[in-house]
C-alpha atoms as a PDB file:
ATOM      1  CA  UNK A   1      14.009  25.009   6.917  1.00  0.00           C
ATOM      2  CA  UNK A   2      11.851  22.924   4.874  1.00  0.00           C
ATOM      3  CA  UNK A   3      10.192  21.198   8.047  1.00  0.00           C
ATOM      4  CA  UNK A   4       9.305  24.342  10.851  1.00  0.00           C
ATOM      5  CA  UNK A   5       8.630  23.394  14.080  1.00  0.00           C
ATOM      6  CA  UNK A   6       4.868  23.564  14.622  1.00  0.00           C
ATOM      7  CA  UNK A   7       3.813  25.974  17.607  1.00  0.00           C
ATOM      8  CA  UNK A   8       1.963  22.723  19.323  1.00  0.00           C
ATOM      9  CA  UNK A   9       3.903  19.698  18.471  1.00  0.00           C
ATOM     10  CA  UNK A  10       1.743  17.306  19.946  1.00  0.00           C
ATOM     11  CA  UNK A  11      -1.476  18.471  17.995  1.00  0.00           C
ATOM     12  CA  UNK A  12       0.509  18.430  14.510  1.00  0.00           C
ATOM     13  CA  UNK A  13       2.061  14.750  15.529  1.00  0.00           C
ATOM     14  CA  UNK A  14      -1.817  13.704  15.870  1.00  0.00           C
ATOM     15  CA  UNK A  15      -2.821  14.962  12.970  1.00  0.00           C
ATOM     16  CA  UNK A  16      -0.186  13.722  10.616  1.00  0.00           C
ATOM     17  CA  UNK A  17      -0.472  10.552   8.857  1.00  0.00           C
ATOM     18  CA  UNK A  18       2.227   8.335   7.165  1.00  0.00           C
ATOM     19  CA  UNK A  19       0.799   6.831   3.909  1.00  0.00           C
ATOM     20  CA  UNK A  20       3.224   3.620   4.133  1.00  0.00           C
ATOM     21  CA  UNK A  21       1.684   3.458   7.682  1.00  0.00           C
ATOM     22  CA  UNK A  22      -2.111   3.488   6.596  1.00  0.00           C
ATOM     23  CA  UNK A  23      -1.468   0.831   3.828  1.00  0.00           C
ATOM     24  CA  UNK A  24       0.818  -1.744   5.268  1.00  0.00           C
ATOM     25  CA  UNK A  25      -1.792  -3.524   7.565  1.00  0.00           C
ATOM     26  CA  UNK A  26      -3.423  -4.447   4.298  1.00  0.00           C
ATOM     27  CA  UNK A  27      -0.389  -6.022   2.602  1.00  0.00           C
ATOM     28  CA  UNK A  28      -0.903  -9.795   4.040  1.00  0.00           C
ATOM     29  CA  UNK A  29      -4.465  -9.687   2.266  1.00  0.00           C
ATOM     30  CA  UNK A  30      -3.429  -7.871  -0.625  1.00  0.00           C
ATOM     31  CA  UNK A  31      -0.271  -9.327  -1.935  1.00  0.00           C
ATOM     32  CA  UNK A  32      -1.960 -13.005  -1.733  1.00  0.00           C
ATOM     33  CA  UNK A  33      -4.763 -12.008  -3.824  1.00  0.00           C
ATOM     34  CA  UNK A  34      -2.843  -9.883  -6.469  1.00  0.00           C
ATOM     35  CA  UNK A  35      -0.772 -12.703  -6.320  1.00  0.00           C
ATOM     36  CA  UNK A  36      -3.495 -15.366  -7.808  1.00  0.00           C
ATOM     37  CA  UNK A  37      -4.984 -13.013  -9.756  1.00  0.00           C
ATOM     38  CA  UNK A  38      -1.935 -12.427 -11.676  1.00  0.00           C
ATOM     39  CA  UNK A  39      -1.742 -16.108 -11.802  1.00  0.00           C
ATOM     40  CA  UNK A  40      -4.801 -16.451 -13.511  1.00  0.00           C
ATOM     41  CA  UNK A  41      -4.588 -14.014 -15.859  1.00  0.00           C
ATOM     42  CA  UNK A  42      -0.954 -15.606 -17.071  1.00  0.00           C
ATOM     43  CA  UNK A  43      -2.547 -18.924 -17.262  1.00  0.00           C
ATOM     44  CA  UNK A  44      -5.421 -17.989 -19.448  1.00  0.00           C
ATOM     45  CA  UNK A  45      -3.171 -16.102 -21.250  1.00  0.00           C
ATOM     46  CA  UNK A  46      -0.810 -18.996 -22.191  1.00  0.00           C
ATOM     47  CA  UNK A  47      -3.652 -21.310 -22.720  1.00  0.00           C
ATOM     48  CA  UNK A  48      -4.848 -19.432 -25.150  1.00  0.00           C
ATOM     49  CA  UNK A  49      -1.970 -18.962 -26.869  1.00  0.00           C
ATOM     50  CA  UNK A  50      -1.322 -22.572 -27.160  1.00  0.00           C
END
């Protein structure tokens, strides 16, 4: 009930986009570089501190 069949399912089917779909051909660039910048931001962190 929540999902009604579309009168032309291949239009709707073209038309829809997943969001996990649009975003996860980014992930090998973007978990790298989130990755060092979170890096760098605890290391400056704990040198100043020290």
């Amino acid at each position: 009930m929540s999902n009604p069949t579309p009168v032309e399912p291949s239009h709707s089917a073209a038309v829809e986009q997943d969001a996990v779909e649009s975003v996860v051909h980014l992930m090998p660039l973007v978990l790298p570089l989130a990755g060092g910048v979170l890096m760098l931001l605890l290391a400056s962190i704990a040198v100043f501190m020290a």
